[in-house]
Protein backbone atom coordinates (compact mmCIF):
# COMPACT_ATOMS: atom_id res chain seq x y z
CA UNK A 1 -1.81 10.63 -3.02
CA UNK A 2 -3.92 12.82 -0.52
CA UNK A 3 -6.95 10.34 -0.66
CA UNK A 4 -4.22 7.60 -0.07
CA UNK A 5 -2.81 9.39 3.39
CA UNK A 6 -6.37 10.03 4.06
CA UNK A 7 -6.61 6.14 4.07
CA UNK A 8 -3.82 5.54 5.74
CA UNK A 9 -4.89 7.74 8.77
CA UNK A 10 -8.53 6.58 8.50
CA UNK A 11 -11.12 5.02 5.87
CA UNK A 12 -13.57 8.03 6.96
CA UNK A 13 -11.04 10.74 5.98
CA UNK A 14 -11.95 10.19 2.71
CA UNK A 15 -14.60 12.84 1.48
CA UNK A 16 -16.56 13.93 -0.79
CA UNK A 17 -14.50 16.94 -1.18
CA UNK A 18 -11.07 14.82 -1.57
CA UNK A 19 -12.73 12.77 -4.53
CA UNK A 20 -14.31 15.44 -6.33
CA UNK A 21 -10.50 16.85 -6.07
CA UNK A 22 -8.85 13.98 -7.50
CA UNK A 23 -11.64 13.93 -10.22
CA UNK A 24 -10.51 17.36 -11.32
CA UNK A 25 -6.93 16.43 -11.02
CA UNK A 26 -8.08 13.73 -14.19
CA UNK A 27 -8.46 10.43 -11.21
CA UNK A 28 -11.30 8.00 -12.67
CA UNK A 29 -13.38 6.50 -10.33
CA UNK A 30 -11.33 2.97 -11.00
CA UNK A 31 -8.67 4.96 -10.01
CA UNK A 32 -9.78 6.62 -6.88
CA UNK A 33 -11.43 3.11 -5.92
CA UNK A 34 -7.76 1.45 -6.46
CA UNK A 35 -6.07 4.38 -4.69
CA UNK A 36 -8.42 3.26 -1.62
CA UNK A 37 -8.34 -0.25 -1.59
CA UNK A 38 -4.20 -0.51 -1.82
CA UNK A 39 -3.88 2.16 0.47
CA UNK A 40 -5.94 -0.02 3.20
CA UNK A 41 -4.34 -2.92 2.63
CA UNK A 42 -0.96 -1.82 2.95
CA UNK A 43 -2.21 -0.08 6.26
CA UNK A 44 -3.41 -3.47 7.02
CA UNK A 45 -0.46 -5.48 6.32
CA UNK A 46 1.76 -2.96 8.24
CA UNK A 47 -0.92 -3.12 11.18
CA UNK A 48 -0.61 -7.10 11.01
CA UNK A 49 3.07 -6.83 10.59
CA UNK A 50 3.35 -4.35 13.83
CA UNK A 51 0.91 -5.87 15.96
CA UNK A 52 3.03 -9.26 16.00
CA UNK A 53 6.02 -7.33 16.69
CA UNK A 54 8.35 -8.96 13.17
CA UNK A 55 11.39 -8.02 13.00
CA UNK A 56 13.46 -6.85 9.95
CA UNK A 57 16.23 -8.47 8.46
CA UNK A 58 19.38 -5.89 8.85
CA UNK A 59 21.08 -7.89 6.32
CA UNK A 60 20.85 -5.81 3.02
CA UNK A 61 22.15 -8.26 1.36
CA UNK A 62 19.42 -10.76 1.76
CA UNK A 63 17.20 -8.75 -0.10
CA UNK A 64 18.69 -9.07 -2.74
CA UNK A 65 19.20 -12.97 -3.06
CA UNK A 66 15.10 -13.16 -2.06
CA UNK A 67 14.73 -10.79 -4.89
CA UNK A 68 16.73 -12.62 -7.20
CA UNK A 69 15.55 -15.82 -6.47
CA UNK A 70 11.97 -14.04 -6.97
CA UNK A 71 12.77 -13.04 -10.79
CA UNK A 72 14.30 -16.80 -11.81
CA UNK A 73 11.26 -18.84 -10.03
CA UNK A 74 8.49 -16.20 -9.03
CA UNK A 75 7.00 -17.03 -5.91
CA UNK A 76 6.54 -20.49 -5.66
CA UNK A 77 9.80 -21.71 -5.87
């Protein structure tokens, strides 16, 4: 989780010293190298998201039929 924040604040964060820490903590380097690339895509998507100014939904209940309808069809339909 600390390389992730690192990520989050800036790809450079990351160090040396923050992946040797994860190794020790038992991270693999498919791990770490996940960690990083969803960590800067979510920063990316929330950028995106931001930058065009989207609003949210404050209908709760919306959520819930889009999730719904997302376990009967998936995606597509």
């Amino acid at each position: 989780m600390t390389i992730a924040a690192a990520v989050r604040e800036d790809g450079r964060k990351v160090t040396a010293e923050l992946v040797d820490a994860a190794r020790a903590e038992g991270a693999t380097d498919l791990e770490i190298h996940d960690t990083v690339l969803i960590a800067a895509m979510f920063s990316m998507a929330n950028r995106y998201v931001d930058g065009l100014g989207t609003l949210v939904a404050q209908d709760q209940e919306m959520y819930a039929q889009a999730a719904q309808q997302i376990v009967e069809v998936g995606y597509v339909g």
